[in-house]
PDB file of N, CA and C in Angstrom:
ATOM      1  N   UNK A   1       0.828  -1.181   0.000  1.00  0.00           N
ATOM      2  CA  UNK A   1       0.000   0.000   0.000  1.00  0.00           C
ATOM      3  C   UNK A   1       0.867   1.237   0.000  1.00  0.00           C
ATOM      4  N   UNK A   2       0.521   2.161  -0.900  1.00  0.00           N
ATOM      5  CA  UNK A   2       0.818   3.499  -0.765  1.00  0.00           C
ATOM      6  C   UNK A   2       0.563   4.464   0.378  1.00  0.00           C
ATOM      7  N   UNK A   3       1.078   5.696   0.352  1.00  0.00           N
ATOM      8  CA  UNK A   3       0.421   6.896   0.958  1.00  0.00           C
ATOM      9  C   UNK A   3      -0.587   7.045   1.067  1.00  0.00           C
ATOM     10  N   UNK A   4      -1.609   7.426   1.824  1.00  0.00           N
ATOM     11  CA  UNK A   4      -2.404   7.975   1.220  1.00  0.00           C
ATOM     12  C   UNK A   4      -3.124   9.189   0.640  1.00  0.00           C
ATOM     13  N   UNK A   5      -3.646   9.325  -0.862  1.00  0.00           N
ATOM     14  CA  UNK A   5      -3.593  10.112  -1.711  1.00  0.00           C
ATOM     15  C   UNK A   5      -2.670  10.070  -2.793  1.00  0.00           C
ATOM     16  N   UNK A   6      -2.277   8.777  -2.621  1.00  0.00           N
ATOM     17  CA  UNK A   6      -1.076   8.582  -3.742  1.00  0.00           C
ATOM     18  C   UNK A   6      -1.381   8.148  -5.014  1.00  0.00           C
ATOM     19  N   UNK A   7      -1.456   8.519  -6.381  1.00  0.00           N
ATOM     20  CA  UNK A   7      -1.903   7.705  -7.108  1.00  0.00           C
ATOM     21  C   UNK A   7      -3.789   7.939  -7.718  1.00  0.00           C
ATOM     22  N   UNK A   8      -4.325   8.726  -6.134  1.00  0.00           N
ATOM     23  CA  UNK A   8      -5.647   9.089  -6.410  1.00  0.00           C
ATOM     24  C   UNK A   8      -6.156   9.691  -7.433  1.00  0.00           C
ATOM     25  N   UNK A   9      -7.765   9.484  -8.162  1.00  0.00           N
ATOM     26  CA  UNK A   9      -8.132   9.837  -9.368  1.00  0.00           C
ATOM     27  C   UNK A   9      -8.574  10.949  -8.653  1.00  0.00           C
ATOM     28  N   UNK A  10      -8.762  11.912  -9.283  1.00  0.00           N
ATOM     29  CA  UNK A  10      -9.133  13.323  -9.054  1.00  0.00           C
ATOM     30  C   UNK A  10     -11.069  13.070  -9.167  1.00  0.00           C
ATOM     31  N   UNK A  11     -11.755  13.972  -8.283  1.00  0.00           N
ATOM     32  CA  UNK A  11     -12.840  13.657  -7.372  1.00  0.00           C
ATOM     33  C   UNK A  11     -13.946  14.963  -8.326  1.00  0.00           C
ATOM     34  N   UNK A  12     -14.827  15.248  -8.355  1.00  0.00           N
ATOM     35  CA  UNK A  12     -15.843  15.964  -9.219  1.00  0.00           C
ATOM     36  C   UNK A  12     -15.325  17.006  -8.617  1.00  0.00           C
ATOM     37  N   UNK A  13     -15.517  17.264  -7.929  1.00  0.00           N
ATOM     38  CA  UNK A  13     -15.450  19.086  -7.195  1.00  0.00           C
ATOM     39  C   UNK A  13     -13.799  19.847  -7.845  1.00  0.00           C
ATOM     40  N   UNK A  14     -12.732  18.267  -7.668  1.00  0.00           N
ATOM     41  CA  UNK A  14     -11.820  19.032  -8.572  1.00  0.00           C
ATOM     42  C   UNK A  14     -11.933  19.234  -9.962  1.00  0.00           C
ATOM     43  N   UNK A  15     -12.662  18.383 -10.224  1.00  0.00           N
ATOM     44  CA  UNK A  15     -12.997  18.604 -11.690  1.00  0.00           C
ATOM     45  C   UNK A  15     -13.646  19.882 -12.066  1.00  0.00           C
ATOM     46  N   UNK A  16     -14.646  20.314 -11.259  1.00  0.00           N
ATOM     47  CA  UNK A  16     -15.051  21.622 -11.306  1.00  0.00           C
ATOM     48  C   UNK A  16     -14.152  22.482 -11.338  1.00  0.00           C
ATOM     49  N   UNK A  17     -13.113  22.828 -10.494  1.00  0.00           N
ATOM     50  CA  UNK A  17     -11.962  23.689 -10.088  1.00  0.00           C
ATOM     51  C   UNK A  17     -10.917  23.875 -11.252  1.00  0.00           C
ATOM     52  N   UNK A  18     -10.658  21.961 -12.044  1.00  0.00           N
ATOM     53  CA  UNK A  18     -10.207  22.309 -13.119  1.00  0.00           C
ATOM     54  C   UNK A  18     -10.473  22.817 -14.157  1.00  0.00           C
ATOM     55  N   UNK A  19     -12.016  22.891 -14.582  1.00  0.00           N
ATOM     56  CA  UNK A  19     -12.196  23.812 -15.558  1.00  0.00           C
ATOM     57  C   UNK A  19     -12.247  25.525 -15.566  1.00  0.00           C
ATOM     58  N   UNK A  20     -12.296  25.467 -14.420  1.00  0.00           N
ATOM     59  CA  UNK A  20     -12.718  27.011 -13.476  1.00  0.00           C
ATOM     60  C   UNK A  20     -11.005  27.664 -13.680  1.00  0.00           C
ATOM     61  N   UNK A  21     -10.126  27.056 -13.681  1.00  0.00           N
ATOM     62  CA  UNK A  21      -9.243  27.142 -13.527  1.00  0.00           C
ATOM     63  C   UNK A  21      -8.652  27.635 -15.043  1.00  0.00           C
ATOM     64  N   UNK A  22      -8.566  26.188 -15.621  1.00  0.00           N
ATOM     65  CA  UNK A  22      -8.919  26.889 -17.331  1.00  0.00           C
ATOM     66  C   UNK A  22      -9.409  28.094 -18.021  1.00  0.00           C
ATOM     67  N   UNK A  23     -10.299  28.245 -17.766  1.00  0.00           N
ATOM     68  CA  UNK A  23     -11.374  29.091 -17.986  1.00  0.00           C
ATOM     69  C   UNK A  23     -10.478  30.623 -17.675  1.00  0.00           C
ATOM     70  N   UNK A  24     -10.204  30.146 -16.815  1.00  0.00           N
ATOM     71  CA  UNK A  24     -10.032  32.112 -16.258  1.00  0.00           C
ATOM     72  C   UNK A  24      -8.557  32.156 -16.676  1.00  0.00           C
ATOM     73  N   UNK A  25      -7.865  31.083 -17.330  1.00  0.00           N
ATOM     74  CA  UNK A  25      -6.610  31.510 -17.578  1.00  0.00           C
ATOM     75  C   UNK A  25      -6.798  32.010 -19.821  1.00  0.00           C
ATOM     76  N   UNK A  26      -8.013  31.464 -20.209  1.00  0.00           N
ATOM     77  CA  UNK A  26      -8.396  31.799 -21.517  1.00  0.00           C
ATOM     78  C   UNK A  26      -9.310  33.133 -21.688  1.00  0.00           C
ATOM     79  N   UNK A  27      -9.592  33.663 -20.491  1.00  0.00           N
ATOM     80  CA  UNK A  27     -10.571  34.905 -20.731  1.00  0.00           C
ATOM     81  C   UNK A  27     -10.165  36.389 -20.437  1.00  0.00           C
ATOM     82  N   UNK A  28     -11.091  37.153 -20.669  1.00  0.00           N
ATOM     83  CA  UNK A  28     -10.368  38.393 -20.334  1.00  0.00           C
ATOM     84  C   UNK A  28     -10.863  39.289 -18.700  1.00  0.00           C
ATOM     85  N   UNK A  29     -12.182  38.645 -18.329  1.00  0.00           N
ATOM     86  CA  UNK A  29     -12.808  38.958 -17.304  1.00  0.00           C
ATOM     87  C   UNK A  29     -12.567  37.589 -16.565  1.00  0.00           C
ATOM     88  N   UNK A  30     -11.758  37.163 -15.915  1.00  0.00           N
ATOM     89  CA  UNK A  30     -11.968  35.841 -15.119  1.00  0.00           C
ATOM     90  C   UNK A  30     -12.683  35.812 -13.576  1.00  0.00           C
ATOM     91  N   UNK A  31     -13.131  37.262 -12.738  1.00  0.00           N
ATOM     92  CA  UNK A  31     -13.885  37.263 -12.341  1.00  0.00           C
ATOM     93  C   UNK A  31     -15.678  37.063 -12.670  1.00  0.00           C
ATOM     94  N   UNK A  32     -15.413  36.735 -13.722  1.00  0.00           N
ATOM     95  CA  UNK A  32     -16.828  36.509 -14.107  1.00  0.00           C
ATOM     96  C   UNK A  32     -17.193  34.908 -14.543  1.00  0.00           C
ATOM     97  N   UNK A  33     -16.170  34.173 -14.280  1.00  0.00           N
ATOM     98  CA  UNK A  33     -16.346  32.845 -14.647  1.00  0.00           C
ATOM     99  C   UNK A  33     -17.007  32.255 -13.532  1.00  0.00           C
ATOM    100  N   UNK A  34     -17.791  31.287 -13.728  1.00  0.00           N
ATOM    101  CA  UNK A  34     -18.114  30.394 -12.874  1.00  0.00           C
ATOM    102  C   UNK A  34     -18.390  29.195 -13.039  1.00  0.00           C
ATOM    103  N   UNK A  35     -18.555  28.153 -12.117  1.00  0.00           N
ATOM    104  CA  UNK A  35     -18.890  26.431 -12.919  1.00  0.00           C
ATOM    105  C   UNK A  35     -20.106  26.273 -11.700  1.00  0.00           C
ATOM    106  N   UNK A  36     -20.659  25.608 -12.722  1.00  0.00           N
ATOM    107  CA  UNK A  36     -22.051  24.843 -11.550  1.00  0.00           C
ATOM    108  C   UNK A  36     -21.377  23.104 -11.945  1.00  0.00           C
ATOM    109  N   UNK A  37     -21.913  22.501 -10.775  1.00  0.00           N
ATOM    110  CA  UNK A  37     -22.163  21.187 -10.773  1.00  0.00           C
ATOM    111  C   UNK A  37     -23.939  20.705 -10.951  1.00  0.00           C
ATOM    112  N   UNK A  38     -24.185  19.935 -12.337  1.00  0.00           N
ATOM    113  CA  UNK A  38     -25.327  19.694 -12.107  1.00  0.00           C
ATOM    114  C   UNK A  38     -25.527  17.899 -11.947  1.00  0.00           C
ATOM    115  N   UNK A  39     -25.964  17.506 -11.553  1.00  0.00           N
ATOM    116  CA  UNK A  39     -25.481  15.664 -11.305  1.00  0.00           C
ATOM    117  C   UNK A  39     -26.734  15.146 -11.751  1.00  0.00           C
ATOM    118  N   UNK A  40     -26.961  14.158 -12.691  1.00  0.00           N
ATOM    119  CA  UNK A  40     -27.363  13.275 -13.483  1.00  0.00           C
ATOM    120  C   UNK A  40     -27.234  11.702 -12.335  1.00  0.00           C
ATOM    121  N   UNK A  41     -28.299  10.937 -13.382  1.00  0.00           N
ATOM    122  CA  UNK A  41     -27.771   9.551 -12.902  1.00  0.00           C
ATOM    123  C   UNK A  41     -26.327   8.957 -13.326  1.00  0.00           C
ATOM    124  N   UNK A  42     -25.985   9.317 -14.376  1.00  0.00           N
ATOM    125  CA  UNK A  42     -24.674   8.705 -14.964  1.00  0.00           C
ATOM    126  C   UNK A  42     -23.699   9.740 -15.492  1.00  0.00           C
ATOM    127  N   UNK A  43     -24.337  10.716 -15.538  1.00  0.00           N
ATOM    128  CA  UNK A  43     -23.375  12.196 -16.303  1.00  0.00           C
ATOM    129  C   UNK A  43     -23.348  13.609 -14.898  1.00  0.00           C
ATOM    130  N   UNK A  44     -22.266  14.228 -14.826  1.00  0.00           N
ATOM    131  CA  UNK A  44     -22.317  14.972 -14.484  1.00  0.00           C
ATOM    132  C   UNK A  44     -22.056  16.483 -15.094  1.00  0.00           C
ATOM    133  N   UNK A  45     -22.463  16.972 -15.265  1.00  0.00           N
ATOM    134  CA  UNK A  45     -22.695  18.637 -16.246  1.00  0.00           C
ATOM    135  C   UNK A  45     -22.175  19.718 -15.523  1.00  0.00           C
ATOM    136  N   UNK A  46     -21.176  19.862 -16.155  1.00  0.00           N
ATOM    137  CA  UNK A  46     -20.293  21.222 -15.406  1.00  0.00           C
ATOM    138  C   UNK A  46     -20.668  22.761 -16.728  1.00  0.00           C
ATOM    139  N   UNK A  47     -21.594  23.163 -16.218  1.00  0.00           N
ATOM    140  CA  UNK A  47     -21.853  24.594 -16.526  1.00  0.00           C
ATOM    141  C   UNK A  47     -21.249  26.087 -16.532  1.00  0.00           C
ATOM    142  N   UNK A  48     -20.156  26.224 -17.861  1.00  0.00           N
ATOM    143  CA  UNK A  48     -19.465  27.284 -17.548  1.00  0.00           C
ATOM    144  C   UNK A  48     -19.839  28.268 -18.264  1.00  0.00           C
ATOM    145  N   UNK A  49     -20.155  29.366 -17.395  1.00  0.00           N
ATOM    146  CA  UNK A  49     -20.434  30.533 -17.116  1.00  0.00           C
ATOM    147  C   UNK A  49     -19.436  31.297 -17.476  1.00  0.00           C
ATOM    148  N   UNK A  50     -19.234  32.071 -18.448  1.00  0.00           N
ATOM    149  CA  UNK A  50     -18.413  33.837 -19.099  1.00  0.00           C
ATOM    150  C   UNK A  50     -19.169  34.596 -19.398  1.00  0.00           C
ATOM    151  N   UNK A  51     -18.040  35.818 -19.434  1.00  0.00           N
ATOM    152  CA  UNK A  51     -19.207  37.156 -19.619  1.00  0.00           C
ATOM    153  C   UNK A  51     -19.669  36.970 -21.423  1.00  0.00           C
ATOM    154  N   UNK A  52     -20.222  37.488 -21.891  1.00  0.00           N
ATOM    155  CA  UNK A  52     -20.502  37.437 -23.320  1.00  0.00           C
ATOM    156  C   UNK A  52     -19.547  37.861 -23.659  1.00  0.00           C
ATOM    157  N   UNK A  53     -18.314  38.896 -23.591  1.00  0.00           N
ATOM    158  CA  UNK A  53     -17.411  38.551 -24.666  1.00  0.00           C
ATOM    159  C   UNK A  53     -16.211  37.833 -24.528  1.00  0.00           C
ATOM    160  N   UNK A  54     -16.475  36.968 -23.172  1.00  0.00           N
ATOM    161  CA  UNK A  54     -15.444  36.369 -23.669  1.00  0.00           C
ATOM    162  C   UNK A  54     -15.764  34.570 -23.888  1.00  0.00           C
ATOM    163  N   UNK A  55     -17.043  34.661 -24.520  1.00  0.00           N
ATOM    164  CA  UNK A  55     -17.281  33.398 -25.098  1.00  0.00           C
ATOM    165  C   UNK A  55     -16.623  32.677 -25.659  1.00  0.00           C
ATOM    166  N   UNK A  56     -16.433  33.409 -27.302  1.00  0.00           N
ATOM    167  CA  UNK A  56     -15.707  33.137 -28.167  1.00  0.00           C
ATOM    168  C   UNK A  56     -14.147  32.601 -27.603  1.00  0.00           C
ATOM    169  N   UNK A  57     -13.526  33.323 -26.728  1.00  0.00           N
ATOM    170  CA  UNK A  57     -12.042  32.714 -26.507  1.00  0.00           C
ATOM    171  C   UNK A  57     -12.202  31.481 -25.875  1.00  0.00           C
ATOM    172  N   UNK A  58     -13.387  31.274 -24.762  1.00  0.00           N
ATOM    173  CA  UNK A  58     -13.416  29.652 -24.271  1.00  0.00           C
ATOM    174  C   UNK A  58     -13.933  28.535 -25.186  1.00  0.00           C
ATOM    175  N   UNK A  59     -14.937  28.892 -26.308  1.00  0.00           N
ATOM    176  CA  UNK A  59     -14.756  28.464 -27.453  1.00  0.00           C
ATOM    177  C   UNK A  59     -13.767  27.850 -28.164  1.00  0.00           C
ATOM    178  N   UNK A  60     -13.131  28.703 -28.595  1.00  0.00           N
ATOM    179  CA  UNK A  60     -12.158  28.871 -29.912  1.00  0.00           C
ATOM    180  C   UNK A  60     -12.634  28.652 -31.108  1.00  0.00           C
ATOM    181  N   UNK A  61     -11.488  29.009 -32.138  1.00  0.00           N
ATOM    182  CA  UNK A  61     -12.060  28.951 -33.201  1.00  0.00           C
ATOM    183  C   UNK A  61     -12.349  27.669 -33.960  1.00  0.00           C
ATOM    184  N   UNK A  62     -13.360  27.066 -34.890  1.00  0.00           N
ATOM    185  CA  UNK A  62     -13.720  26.064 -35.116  1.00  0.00           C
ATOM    186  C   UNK A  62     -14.173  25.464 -33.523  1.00  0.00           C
ATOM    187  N   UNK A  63     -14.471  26.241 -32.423  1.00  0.00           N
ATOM    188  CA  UNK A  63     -14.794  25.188 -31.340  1.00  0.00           C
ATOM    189  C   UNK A  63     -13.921  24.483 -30.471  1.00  0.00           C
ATOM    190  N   UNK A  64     -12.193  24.383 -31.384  1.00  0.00           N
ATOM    191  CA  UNK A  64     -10.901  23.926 -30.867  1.00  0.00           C
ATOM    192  C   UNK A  64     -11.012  23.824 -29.421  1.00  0.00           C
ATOM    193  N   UNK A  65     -11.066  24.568 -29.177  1.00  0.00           N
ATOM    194  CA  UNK A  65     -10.985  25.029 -27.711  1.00  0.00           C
ATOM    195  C   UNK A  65     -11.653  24.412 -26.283  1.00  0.00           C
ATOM    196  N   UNK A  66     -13.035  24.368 -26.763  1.00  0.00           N
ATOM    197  CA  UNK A  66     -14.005  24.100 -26.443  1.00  0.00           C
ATOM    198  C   UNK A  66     -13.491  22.192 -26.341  1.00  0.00           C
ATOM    199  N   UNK A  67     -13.131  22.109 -27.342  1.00  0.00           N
ATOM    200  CA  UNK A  67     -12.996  20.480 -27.913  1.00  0.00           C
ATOM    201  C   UNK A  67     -12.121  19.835 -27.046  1.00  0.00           C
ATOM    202  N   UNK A  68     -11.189  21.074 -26.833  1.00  0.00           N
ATOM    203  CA  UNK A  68     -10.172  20.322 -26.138  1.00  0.00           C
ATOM    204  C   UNK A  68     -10.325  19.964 -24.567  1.00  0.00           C
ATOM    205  N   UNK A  69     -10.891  21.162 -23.886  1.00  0.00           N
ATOM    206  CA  UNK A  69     -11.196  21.147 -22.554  1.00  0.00           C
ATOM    207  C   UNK A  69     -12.045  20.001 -22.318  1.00  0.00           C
ATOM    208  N   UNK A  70     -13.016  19.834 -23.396  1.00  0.00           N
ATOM    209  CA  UNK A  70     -13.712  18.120 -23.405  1.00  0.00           C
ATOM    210  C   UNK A  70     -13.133  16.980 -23.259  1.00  0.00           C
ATOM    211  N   UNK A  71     -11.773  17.104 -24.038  1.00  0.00           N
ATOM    212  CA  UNK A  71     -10.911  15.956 -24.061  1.00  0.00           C
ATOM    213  C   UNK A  71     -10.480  15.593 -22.954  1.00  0.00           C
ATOM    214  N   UNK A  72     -10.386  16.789 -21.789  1.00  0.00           N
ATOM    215  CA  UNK A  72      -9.923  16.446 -20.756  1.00  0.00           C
ATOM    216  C   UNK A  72     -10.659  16.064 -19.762  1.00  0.00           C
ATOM    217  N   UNK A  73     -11.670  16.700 -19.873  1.00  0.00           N
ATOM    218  CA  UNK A  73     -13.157  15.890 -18.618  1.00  0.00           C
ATOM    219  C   UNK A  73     -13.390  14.932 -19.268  1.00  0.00           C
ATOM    220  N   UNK A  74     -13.396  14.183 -20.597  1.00  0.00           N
ATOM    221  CA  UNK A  74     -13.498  12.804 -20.709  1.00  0.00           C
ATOM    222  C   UNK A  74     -12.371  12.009 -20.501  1.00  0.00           C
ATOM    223  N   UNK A  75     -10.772  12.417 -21.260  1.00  0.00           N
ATOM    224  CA  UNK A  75     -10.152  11.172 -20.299  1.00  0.00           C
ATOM    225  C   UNK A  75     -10.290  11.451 -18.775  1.00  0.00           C
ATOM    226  N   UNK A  76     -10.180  12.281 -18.063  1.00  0.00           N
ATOM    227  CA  UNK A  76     -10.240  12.281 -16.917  1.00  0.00           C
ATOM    228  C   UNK A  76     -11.395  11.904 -16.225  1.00  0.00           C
ATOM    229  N   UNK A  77     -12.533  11.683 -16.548  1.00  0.00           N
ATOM    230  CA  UNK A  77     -13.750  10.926 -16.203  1.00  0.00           C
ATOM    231  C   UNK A  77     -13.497   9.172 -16.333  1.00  0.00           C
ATOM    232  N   UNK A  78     -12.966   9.108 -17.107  1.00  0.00           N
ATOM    233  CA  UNK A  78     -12.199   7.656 -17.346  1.00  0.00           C
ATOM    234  C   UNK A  78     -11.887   7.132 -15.875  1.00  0.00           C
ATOM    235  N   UNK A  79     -10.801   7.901 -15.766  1.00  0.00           N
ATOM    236  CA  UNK A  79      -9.842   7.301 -14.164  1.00  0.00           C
ATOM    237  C   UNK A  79     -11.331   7.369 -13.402  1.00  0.00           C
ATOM    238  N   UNK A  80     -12.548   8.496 -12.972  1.00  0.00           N
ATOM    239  CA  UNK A  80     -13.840   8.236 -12.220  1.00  0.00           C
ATOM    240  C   UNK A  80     -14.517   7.321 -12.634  1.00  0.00           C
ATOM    241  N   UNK A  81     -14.149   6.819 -13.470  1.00  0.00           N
ATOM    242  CA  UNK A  81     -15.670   5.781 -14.016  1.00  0.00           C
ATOM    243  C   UNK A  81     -17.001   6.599 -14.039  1.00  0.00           C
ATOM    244  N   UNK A  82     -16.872   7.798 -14.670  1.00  0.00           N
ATOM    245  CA  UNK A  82     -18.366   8.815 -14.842  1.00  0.00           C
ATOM    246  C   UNK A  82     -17.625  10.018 -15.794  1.00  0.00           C
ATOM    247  N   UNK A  83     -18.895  10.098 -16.411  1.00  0.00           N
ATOM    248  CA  UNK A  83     -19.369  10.369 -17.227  1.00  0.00           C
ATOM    249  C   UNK A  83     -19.256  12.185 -17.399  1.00  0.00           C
ATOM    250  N   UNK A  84     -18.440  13.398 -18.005  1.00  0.00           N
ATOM    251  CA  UNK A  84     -18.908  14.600 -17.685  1.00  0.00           C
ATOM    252  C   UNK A  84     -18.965  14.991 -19.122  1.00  0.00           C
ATOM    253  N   UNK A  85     -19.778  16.064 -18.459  1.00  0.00           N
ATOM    254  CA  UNK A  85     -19.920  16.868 -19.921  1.00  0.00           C
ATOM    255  C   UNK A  85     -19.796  18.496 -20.020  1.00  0.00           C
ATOM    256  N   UNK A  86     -19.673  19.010 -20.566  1.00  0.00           N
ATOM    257  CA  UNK A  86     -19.546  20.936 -20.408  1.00  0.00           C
ATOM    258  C   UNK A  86     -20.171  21.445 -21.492  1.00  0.00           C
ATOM    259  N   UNK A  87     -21.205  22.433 -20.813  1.00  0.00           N
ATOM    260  CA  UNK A  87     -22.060  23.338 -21.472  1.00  0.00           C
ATOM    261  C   UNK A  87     -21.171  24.774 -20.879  1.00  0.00           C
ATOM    262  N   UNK A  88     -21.416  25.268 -22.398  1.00  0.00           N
ATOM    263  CA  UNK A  88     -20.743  26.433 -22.352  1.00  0.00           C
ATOM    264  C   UNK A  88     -21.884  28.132 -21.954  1.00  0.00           C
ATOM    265  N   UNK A  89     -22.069  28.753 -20.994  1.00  0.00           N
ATOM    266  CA  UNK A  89     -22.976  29.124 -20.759  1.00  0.00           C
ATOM    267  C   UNK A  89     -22.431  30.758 -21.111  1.00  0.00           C
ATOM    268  N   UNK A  90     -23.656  32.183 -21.436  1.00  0.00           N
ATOM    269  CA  UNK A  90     -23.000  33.404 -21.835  1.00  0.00           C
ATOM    270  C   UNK A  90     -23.812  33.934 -20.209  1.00  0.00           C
TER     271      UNK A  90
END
């Protein structure tokens, strides 16, 4: 046996924090970001909140952006065994 916390999969609430985190390092108002947790039977929906103009940069262009931050709440939902998803909110 390890430490403990060694090795641990990262827990929803950080998952929240990590996009929150993201988020305000791609925008221009990062006091205005926010994430909700909304919980499903099998999905959990992290709701991020920007001011309207800085949609477009958490976006990106073609969506890139957007695509990618997905990539990461899905492999990282992997190690949880659940399911997330991100709505991009103005």
């Amino acid at each position: 046996m390890g430490t403990p916390g060694a090795g641990s999969a990262l827990s929803s609430p950080d998952m929240r924090l990590l996009i929150e985190y993201i988020a305000k390092a791609l925008v221009d108002t990062p006091e205005e970001v926010s994430v909700e947790e909304v919980q499903d039977e099998d999905t959990t929906v992290l709701e991020l909140r920007v001011a309207a103009g800085d949609v477009g940069k958490v976006i990106g262009k073609q969506g890139r952006t957007a695509r990618a931050i997905r990539t990461i709440l899905s492999a990282s939902g992997m190690k949880l065994h659940r399911h997330f998803a991100l709505e991009i909110l103005e």
